[in-house]
C-alpha atoms as a PDB file:
ATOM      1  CA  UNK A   1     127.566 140.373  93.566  1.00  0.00           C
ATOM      2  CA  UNK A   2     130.193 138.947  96.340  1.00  0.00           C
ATOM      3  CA  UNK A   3     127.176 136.137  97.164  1.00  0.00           C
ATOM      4  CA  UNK A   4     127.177 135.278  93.512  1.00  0.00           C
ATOM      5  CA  UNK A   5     130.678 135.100  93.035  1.00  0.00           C
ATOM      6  CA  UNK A   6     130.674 133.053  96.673  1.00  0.00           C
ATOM      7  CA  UNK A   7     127.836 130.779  94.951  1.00  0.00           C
ATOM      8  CA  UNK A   8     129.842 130.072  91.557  1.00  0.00           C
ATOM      9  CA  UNK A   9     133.079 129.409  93.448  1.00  0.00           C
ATOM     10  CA  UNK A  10     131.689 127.082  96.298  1.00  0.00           C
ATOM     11  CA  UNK A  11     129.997 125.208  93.057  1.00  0.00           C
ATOM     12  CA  UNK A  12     133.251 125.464  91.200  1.00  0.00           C
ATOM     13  CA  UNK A  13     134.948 123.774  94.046  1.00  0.00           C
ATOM     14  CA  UNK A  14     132.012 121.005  94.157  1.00  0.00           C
ATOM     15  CA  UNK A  15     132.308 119.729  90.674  1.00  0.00           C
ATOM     16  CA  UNK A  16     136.293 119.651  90.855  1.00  0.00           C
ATOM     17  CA  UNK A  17     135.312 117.467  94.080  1.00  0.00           C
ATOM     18  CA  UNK A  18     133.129 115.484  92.258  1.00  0.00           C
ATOM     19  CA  UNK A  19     135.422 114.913  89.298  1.00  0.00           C
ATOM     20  CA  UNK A  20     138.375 114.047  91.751  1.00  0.00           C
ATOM     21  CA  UNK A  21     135.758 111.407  93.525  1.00  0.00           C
ATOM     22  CA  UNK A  22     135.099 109.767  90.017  1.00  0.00           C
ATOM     23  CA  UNK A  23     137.782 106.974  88.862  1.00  0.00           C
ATOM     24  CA  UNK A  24     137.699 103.713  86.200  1.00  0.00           C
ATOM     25  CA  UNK A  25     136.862 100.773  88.415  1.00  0.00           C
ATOM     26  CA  UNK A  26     138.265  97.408  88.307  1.00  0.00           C
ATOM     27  CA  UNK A  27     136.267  94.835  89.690  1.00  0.00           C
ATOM     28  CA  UNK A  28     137.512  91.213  89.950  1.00  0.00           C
ATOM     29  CA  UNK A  29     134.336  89.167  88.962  1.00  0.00           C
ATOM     30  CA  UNK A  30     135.361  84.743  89.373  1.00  0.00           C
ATOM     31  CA  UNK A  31     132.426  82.527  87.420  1.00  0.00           C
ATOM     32  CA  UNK A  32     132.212  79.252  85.555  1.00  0.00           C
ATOM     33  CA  UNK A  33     131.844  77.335  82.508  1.00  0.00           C
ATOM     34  CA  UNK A  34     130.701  74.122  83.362  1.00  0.00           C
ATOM     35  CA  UNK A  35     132.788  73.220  86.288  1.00  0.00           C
ATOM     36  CA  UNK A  36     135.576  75.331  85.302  1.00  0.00           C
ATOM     37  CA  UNK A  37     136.497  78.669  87.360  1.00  0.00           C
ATOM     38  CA  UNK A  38     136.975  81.634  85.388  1.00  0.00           C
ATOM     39  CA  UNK A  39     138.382  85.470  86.750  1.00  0.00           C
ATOM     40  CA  UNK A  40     137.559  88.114  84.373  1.00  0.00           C
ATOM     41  CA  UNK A  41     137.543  91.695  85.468  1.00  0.00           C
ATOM     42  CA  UNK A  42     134.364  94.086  84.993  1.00  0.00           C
ATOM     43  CA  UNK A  43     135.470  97.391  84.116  1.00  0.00           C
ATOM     44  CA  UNK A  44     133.815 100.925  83.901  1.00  0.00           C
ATOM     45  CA  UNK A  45     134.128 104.777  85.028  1.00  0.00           C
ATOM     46  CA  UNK A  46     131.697 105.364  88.080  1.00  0.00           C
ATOM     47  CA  UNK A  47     131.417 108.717  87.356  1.00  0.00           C
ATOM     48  CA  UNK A  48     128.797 107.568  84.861  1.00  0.00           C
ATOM     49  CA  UNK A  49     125.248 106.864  85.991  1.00  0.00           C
ATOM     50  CA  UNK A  50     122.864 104.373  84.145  1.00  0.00           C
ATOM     51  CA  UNK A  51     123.342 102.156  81.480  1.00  0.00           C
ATOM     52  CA  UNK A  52     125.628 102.211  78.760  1.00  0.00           C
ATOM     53  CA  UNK A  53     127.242 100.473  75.455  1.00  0.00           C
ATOM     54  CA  UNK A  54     128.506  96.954  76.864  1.00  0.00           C
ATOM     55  CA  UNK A  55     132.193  95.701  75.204  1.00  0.00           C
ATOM     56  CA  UNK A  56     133.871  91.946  76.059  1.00  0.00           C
ATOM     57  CA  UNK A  57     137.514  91.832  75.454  1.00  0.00           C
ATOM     58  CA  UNK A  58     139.407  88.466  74.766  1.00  0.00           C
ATOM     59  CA  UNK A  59     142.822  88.030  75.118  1.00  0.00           C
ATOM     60  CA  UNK A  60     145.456  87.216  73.105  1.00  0.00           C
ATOM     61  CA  UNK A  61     147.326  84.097  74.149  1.00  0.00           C
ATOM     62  CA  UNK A  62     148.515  85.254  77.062  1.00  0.00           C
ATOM     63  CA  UNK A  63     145.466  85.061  79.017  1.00  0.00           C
ATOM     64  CA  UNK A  64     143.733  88.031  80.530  1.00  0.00           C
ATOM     65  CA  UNK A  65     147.129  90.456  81.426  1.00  0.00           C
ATOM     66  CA  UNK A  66     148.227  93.887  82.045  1.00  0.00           C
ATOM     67  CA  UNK A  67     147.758  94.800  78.280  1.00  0.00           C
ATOM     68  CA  UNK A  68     143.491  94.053  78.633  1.00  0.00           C
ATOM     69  CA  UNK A  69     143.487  96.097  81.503  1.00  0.00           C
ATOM     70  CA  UNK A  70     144.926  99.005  79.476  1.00  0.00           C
ATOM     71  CA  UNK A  71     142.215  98.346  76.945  1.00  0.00           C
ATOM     72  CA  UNK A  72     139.601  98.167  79.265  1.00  0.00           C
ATOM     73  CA  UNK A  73     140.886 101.122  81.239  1.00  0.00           C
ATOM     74  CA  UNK A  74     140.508 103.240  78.163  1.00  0.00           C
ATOM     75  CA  UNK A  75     137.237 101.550  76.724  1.00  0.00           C
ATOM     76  CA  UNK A  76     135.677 103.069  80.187  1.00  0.00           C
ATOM     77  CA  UNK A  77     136.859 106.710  79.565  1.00  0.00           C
ATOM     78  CA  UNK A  78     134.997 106.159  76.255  1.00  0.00           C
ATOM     79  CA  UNK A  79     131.896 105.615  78.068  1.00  0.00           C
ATOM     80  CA  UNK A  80     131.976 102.099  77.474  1.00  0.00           C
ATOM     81  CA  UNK A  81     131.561  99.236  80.323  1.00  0.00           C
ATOM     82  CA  UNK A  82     133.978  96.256  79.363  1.00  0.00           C
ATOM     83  CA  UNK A  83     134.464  92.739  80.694  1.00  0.00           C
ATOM     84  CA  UNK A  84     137.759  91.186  80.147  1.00  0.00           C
ATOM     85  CA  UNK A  85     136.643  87.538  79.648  1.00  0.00           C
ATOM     86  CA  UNK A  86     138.545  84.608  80.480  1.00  0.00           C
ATOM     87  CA  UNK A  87     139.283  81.533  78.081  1.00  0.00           C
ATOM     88  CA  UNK A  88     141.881  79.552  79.751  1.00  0.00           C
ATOM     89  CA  UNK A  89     140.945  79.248  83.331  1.00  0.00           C
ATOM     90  CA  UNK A  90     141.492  81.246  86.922  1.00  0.00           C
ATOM     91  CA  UNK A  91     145.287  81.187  87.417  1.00  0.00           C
ATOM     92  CA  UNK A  92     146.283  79.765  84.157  1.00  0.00           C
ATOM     93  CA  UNK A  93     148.322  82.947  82.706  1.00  0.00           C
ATOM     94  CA  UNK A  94     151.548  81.360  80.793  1.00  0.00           C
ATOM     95  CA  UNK A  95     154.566  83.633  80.521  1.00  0.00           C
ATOM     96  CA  UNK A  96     156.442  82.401  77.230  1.00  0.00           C
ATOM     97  CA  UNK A  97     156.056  82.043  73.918  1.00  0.00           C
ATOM     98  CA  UNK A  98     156.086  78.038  74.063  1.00  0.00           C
ATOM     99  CA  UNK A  99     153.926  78.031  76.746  1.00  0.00           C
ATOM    100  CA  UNK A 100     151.183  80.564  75.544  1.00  0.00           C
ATOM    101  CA  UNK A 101     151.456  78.355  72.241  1.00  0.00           C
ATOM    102  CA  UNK A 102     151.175  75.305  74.263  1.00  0.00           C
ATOM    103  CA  UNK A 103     147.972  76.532  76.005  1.00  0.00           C
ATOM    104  CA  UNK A 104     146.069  78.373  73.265  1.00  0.00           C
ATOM    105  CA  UNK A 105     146.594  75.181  70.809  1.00  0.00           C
ATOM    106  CA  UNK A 106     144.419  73.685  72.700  1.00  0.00           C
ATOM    107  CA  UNK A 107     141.401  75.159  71.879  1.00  0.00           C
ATOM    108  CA  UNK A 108     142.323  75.655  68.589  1.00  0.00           C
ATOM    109  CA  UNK A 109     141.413  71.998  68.608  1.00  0.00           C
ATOM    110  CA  UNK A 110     138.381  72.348  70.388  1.00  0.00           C
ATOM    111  CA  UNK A 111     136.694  75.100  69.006  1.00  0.00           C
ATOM    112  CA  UNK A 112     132.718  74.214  70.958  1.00  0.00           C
ATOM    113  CA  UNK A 113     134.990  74.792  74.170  1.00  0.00           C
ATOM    114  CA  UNK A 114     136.431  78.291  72.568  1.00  0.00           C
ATOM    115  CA  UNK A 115     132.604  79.186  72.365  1.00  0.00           C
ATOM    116  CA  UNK A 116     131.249  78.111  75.551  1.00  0.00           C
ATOM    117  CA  UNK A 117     134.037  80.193  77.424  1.00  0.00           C
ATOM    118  CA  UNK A 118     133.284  82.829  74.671  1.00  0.00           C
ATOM    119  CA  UNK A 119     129.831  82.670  76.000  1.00  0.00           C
ATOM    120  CA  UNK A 120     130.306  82.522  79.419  1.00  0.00           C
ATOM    121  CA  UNK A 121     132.338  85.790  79.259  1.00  0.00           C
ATOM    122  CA  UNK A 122     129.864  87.130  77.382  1.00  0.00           C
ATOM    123  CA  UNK A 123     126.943  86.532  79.666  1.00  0.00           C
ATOM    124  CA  UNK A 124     128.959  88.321  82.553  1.00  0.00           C
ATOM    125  CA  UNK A 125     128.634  91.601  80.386  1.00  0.00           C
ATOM    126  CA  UNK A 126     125.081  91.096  79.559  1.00  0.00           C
ATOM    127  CA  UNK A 127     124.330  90.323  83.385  1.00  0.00           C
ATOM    128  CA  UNK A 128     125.879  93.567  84.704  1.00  0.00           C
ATOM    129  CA  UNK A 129     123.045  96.077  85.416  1.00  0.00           C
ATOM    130  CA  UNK A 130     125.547  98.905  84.227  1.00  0.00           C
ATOM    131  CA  UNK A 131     124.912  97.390  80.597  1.00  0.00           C
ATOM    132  CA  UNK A 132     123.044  98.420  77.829  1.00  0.00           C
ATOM    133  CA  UNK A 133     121.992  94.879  76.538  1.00  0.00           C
ATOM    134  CA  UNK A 134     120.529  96.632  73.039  1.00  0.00           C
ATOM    135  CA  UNK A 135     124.299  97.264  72.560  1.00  0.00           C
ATOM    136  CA  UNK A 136     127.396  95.303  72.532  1.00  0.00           C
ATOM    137  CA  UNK A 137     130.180  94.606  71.290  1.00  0.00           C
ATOM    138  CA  UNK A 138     133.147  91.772  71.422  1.00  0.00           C
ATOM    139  CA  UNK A 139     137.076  92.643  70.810  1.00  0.00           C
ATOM    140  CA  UNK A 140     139.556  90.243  70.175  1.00  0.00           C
ATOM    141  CA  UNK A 141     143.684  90.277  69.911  1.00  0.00           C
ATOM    142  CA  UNK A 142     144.865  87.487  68.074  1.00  0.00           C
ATOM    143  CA  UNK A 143     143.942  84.355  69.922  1.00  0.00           C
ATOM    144  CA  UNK A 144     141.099  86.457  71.704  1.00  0.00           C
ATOM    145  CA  UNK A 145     140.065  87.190  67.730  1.00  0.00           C
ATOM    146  CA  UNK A 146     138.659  83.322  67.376  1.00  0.00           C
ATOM    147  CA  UNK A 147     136.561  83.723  70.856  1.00  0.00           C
ATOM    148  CA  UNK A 148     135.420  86.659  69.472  1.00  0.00           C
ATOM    149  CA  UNK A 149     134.352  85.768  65.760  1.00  0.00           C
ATOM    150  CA  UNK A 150     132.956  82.495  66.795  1.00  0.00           C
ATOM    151  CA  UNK A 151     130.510  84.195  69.126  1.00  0.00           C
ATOM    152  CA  UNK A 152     129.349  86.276  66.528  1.00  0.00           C
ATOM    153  CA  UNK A 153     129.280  83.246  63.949  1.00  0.00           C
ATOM    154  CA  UNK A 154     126.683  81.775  67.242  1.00  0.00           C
ATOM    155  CA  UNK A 155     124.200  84.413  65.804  1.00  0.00           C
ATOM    156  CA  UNK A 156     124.867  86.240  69.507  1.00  0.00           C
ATOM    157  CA  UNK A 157     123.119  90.055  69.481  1.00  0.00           C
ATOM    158  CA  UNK A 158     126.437  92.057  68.680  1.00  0.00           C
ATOM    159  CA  UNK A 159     126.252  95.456  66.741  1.00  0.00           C
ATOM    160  CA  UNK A 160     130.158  95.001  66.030  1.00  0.00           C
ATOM    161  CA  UNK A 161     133.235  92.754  66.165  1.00  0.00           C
ATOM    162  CA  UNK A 162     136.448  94.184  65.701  1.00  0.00           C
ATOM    163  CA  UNK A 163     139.540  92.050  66.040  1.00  0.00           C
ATOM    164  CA  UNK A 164     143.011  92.828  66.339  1.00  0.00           C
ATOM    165  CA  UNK A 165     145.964  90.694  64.561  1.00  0.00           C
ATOM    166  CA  UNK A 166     143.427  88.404  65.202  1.00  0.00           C
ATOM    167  CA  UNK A 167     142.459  84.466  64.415  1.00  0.00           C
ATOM    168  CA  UNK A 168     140.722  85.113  61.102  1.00  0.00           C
ATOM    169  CA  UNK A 169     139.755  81.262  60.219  1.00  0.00           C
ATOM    170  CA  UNK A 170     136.917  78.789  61.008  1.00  0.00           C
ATOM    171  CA  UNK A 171     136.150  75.546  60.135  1.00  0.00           C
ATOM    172  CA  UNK A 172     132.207  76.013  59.327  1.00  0.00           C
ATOM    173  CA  UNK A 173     132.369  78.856  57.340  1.00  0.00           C
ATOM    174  CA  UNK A 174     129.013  78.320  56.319  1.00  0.00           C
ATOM    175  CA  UNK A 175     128.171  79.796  60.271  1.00  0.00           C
ATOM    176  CA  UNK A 176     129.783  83.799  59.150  1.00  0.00           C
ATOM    177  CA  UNK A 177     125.297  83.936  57.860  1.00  0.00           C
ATOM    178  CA  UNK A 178     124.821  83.807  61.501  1.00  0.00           C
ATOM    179  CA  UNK A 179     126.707  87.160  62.063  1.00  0.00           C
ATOM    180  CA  UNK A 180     124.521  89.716  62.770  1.00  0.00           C
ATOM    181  CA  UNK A 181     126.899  92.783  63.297  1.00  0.00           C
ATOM    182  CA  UNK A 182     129.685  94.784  61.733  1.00  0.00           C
ATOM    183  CA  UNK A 183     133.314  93.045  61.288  1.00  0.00           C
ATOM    184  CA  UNK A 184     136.465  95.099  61.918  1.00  0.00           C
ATOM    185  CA  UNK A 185     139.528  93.317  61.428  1.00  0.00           C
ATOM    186  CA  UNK A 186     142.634  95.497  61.687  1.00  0.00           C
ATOM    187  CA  UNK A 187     145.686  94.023  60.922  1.00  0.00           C
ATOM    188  CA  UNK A 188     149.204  93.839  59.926  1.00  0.00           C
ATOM    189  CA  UNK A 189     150.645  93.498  55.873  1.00  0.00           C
ATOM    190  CA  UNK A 190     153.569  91.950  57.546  1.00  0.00           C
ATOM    191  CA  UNK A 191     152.032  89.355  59.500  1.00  0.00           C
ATOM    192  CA  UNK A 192     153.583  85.908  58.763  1.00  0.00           C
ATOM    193  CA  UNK A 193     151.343  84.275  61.460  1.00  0.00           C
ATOM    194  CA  UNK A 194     147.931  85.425  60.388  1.00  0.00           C
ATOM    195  CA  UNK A 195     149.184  85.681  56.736  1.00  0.00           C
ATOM    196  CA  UNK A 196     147.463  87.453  53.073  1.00  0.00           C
ATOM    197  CA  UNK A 197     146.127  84.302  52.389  1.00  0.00           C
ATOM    198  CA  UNK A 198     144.462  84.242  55.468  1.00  0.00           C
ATOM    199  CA  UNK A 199     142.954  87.370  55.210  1.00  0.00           C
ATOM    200  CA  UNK A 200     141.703  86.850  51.887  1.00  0.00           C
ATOM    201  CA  UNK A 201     140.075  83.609  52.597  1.00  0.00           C
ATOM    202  CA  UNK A 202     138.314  85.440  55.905  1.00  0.00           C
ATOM    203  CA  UNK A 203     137.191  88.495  53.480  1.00  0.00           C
ATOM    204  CA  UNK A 204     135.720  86.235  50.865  1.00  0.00           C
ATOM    205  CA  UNK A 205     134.210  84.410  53.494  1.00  0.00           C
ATOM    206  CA  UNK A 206     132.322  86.991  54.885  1.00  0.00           C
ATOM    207  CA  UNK A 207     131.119  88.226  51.707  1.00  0.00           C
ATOM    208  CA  UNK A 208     130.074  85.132  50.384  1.00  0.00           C
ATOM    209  CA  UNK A 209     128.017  85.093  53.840  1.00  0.00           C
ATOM    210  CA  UNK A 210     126.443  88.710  53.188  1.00  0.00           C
ATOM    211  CA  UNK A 211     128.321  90.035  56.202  1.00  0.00           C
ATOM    212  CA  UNK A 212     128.975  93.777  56.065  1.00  0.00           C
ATOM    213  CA  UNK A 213     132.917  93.644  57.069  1.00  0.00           C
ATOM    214  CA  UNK A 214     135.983  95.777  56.356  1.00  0.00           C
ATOM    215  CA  UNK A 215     139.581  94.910  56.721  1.00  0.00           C
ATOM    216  CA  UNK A 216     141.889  97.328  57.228  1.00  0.00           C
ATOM    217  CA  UNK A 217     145.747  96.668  56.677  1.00  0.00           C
ATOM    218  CA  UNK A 218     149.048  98.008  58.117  1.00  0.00           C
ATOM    219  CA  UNK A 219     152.068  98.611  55.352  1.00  0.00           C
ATOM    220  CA  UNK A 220     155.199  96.536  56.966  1.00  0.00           C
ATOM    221  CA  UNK A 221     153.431  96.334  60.329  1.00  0.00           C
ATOM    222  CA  UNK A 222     153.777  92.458  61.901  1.00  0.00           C
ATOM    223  CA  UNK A 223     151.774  90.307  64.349  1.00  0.00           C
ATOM    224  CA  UNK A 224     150.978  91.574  68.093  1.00  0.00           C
ATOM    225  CA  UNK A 225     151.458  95.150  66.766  1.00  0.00           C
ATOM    226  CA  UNK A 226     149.337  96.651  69.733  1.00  0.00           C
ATOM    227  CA  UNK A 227     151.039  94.649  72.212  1.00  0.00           C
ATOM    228  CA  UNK A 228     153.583  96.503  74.074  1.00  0.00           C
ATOM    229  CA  UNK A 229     153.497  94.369  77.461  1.00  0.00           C
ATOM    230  CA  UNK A 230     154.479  91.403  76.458  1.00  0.00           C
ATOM    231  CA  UNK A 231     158.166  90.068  74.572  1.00  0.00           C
ATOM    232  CA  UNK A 232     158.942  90.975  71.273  1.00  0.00           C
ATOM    233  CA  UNK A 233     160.062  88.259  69.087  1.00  0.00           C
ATOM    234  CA  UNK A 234     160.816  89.879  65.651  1.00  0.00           C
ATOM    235  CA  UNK A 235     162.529  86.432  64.088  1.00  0.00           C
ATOM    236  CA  UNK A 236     159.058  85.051  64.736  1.00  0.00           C
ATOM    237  CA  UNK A 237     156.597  88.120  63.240  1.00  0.00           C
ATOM    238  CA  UNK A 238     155.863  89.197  66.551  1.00  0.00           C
ATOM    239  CA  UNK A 239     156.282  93.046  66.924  1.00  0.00           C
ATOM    240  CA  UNK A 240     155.057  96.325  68.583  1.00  0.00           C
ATOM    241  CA  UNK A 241     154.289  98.948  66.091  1.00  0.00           C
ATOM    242  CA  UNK A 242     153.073 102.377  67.953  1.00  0.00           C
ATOM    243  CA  UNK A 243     151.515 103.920  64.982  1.00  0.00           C
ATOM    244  CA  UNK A 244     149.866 100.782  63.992  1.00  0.00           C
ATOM    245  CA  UNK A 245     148.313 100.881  67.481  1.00  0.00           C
ATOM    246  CA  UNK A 246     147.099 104.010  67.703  1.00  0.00           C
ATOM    247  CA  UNK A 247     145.900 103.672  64.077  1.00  0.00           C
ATOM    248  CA  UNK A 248     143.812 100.400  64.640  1.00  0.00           C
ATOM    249  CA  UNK A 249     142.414 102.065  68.378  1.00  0.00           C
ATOM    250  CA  UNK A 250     141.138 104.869  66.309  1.00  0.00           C
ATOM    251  CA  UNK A 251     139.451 102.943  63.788  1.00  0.00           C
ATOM    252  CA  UNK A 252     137.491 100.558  66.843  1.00  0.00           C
ATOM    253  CA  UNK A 253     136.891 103.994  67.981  1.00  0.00           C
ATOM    254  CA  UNK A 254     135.235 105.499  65.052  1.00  0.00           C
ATOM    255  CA  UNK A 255     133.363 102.693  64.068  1.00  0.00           C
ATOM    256  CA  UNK A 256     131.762 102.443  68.168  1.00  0.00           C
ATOM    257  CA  UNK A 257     130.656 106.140  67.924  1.00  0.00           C
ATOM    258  CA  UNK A 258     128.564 105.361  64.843  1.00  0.00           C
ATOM    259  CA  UNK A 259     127.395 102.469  65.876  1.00  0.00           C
ATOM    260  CA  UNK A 260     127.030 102.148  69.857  1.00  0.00           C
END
């Protein structure tokens, strides 16, 4: 009986080893579009073996930041292996308002650019031999919800698409047919930036297109309401709303278990 009890301890002790061993991983991963250097970061718990659901995050107009990391962080505790893609280009990471608007209008005017860096963030995910290439997924907060969309507008193989205070619009809507997954776009009543009338044109889009899609809405709850990193700017629509956030996190997460 003492063996035994020896045997079940010293195993006890392994595991707890073993668990304290195991950690998220953050690796820095630099690539290109075109002749343009990227830095993205591959993310993933190592205490998983195999392959598993694949998930690209795009920023919001702040470039990849602190906040994606927190996503991806908890995106690998899921299960999930993430890639925090980057639009804008290595080392271009603006700090204010003016400048992030600066930036990310931009591509708002170029939106074949928005899709090749969409792409090539994409393709990082898909290359990793961690991923599951039969499922993924793309997440966007609200600049990082046009990258998003318009990669699944491309006809790319995504079972979902949820977006966060995101960029709703396109100019081709006639490219939503091409989407082959779920839409989830969670987002604020409040929001004077993405407004109602936005959201309805984006929901009668997608129907018109035969898209299975759901919306869901946040009573009083303004733009960036899962951003806690960045500055608040309430004069402007921009605000933090903890429930909000932990509401929309829960619906992503609901919809991945069904689906991934």
């Amino acid at each position: 009986m003492r063996i035994l009890c020896l045997i079940v301890a010293l195993c006890g002790l392994v595991l707890i080893a073993g668990s304290a061993q195991a950690a998220v991983k953050f690796e820095t991963v630099n690539y290109k579009q075109d002749d343009t250097a990227l830095e993205g970061w591959l993310v993933y718990d190592d205490a998983i073996s195999g392959k598993r659901p694949g998930i690209v995050i795009y920023p919001a107009w702040w470039g990849p930041s602190a906040q994606d990391k927190d996503v991806a962080e908890g995106l690998a505790k899921m299960g999930y292996v993430a890639f925090v893609a980057d639009i804008y280009g290595k080392g271009v990471r603006p700090d204010t308002i003016p400048a992030a608007a600066a930036e990310s209008g931009k591509f708002y005017k170029d939106r074949p650019l928005v899709l090749a860096r969409a792409q090539a963030g994409f393709d990082q995910l898909r290359q990793s031999p961690m991923t599951d290439a039969s499922k993924l997924a793309a997440i966007g907060y609200c600049f990082g919800g046009m990258p998003a969309l318009d990669l699944a507008r491309s006809g790319a193989p995504l079972v979902d698409v949820v977006v966060f205070h995101g960029s709703l619009g396109t100019p081709n809507p006639e490219s939503d047919k091409n989407i082959k997954g779920h839409v989830l776009a969670l987002h604020g009543a409040a929001d004077p930036i993405v407004n109602a009338e936005a959201v309805a044109t984006f929901e009668k889009e997608l129907t018109d297109a035969g898209v299975d899609w759901q919306v869901d809405l946040y009573g009083g709850v303004m733009h960036a309401f899962t951003d806690h990193v960045h500055v608040q700017a309430p004069d402007h629509g921009i605000k933090y709303d903890a429930a909000a956030d932990q509401r929309s996190w829960q619906a992503m997460s609901d919809l991945f278990k069904k689906t991934l």
